[in-house]
C-alpha atoms as a PDB file:
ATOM      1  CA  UNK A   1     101.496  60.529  34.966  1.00  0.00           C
ATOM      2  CA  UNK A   2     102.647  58.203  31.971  1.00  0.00           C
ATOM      3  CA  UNK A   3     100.067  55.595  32.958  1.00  0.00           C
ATOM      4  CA  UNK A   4      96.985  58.007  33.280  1.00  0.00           C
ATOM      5  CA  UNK A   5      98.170  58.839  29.656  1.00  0.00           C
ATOM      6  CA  UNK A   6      97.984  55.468  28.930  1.00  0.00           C
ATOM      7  CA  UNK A   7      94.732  55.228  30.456  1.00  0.00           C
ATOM      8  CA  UNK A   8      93.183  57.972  28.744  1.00  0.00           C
ATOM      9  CA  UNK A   9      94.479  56.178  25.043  1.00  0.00           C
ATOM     10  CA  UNK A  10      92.675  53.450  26.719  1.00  0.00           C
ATOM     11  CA  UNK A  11      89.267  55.593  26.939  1.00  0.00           C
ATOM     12  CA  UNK A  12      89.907  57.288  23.905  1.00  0.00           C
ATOM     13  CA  UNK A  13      89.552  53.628  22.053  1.00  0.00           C
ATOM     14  CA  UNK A  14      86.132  53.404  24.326  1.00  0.00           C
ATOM     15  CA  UNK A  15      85.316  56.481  23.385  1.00  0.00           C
ATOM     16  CA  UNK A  16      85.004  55.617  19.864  1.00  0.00           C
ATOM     17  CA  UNK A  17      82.151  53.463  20.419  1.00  0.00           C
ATOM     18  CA  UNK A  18      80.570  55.948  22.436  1.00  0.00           C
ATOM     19  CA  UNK A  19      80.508  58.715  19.591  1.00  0.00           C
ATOM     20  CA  UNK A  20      78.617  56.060  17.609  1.00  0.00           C
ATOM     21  CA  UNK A  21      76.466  55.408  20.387  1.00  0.00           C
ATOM     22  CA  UNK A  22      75.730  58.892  21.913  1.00  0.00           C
ATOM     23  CA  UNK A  23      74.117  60.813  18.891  1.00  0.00           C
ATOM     24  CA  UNK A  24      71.254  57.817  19.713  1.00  0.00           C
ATOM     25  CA  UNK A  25      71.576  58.185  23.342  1.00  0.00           C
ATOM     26  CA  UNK A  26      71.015  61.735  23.127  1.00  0.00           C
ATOM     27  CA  UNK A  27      68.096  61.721  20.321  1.00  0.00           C
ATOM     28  CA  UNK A  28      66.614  58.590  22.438  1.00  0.00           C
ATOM     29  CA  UNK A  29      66.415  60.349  25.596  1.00  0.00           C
ATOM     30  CA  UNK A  30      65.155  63.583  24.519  1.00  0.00           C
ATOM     31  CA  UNK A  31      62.132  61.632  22.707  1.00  0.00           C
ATOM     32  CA  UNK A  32      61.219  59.631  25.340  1.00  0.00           C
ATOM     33  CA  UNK A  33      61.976  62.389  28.101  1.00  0.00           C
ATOM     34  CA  UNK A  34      58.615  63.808  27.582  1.00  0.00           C
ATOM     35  CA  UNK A  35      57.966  66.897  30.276  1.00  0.00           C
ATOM     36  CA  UNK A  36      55.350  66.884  32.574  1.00  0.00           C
ATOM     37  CA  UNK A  37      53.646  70.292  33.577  1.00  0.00           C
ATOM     38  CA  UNK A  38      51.166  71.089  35.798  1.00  0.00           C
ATOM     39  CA  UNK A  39      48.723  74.430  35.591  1.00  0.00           C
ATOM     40  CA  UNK A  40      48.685  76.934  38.927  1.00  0.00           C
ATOM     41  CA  UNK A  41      45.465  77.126  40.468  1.00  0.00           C
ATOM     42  CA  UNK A  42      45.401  81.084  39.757  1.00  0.00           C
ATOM     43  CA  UNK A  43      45.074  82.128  36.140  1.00  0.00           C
ATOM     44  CA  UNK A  44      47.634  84.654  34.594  1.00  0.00           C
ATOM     45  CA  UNK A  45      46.642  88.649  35.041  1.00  0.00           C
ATOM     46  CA  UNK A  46      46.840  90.444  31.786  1.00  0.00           C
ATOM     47  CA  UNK A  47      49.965  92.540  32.598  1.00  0.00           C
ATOM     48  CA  UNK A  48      51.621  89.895  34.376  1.00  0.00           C
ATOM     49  CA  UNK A  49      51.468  87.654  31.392  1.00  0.00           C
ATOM     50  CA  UNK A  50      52.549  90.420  29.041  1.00  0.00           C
ATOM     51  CA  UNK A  51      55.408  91.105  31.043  1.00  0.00           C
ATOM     52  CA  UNK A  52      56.662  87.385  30.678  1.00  0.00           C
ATOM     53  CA  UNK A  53      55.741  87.495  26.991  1.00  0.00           C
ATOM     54  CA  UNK A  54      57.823  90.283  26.253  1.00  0.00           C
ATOM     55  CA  UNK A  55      60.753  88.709  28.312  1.00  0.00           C
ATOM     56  CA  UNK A  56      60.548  85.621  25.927  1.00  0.00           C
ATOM     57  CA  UNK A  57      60.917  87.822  23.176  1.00  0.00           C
ATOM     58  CA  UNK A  58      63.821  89.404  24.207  1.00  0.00           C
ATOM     59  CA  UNK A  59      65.276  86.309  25.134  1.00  0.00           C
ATOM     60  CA  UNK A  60      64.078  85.165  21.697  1.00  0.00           C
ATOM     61  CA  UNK A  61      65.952  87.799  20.073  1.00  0.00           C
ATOM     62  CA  UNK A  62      69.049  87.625  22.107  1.00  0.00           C
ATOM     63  CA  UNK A  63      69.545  83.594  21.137  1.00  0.00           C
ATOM     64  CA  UNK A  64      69.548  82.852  24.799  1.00  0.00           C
ATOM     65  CA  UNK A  65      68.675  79.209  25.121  1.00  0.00           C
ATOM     66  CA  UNK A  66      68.840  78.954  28.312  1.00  0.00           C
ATOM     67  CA  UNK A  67      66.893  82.542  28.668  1.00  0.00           C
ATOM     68  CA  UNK A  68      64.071  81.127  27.047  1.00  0.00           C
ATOM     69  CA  UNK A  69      63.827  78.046  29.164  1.00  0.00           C
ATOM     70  CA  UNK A  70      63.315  80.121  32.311  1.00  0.00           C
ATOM     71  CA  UNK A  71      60.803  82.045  30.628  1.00  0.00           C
ATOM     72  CA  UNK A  72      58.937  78.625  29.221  1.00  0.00           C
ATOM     73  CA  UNK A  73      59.144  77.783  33.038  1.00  0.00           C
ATOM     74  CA  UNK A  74      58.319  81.585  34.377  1.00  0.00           C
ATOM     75  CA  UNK A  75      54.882  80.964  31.603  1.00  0.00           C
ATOM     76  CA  UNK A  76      54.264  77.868  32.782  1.00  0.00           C
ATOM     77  CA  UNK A  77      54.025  78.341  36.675  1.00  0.00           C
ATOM     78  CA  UNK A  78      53.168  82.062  36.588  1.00  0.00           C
ATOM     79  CA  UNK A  79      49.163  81.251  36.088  1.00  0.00           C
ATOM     80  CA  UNK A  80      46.763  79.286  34.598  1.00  0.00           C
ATOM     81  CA  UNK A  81      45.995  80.254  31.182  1.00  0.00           C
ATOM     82  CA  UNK A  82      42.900  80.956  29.665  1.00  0.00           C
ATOM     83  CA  UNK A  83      40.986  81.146  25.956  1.00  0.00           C
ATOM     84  CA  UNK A  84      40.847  84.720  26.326  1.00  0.00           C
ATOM     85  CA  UNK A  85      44.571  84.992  27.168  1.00  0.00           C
ATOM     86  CA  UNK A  86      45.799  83.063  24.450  1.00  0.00           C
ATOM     87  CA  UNK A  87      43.542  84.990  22.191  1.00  0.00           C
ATOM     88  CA  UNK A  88      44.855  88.536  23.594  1.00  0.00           C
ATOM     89  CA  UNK A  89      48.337  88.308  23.807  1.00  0.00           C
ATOM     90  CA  UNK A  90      49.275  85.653  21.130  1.00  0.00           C
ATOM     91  CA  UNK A  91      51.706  84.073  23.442  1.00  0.00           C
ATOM     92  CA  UNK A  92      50.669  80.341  22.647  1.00  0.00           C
ATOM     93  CA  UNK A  93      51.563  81.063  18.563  1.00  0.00           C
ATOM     94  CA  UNK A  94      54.988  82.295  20.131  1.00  0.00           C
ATOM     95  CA  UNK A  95      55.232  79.052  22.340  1.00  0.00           C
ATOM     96  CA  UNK A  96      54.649  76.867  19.671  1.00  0.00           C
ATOM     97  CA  UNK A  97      56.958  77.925  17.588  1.00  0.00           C
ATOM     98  CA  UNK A  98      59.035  77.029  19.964  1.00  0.00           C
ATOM     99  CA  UNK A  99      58.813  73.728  19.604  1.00  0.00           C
ATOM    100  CA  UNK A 100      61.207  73.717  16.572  1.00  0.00           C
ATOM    101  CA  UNK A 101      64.462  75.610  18.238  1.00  0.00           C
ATOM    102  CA  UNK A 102      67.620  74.462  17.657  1.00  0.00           C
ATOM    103  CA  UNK A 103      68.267  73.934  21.077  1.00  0.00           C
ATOM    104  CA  UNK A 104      66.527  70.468  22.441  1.00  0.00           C
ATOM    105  CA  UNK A 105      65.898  71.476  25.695  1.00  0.00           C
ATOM    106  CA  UNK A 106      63.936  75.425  24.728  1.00  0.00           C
ATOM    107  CA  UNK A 107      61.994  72.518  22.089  1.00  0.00           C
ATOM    108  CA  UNK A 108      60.674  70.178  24.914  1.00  0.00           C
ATOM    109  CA  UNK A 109      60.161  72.894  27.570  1.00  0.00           C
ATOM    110  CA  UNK A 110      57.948  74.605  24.372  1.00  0.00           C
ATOM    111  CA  UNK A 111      56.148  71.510  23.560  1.00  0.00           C
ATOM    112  CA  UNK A 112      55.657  70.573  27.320  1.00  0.00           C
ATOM    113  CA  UNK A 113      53.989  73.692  27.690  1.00  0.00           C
ATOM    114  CA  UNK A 114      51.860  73.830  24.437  1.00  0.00           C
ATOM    115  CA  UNK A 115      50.517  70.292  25.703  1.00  0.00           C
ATOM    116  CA  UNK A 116      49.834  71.749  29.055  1.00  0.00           C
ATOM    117  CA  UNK A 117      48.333  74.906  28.016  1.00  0.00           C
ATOM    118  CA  UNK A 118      45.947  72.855  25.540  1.00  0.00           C
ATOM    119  CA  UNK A 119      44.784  70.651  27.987  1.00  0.00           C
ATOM    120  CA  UNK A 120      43.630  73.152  30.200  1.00  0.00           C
ATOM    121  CA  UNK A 121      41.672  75.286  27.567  1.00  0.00           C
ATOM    122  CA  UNK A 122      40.044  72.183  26.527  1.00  0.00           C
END
């Protein structure tokens, strides 16, 4: 017992340098970790798409991070969006902002999706 207290001191020195190191580690990755979607074949129906847009909003107003990830990924893979859609429901102005949560992994679902979603309207 004594010793793995002594090896946990040890760590803790270790450890030291790794604070410094993992704010960068952590900012690094999530830049370069850029998300790759892909668009379904079938494009979203109107009340199927509402449906998920009102789920992100709840999730929105609940604070659930990880809530609004599985919607990103529900919006994502649920169909393939169109003009029209975007223009109807206002569910890409939602999206995108988005992009600036707090929490880094709701921001690069957001952006992956905004990137997707513009390349197929193109």
């Amino acid at each position: 017992s004594g010793g793995d207290g002594g090896g946990g001191s040890g760590g803790g020195g270790s450890s030291g340098d790794a604070k410094r190191a993992k704010p960068c580690v952590e900012a690094g990755a999530g830049a370069a970790e850029a998300e790759v979607l892909e668009s379904p074949e079938t494009p979203w129906e109107l009340g199927a798409l509402e449906a998920a847009q009102a789920k992100l909003a709840s999730m929105v107003s609940a604070g659930d991070g990880l809530g609004l990830v599985y919607c990103l990924d529900e919006l994502a893979t649920g169909g393939r969006i169109t003009v029209k859609l975007l223009q109807d429901t206002g569910v890409g102005k939602e999206v995108r902002a988005l992009k600036k949560h707090a929490d880094a992994a709701v921001a690069r679902k957001a952006e992956a999706l905004v990137t997707l979603w513009k390349s197929v309207v193109k």
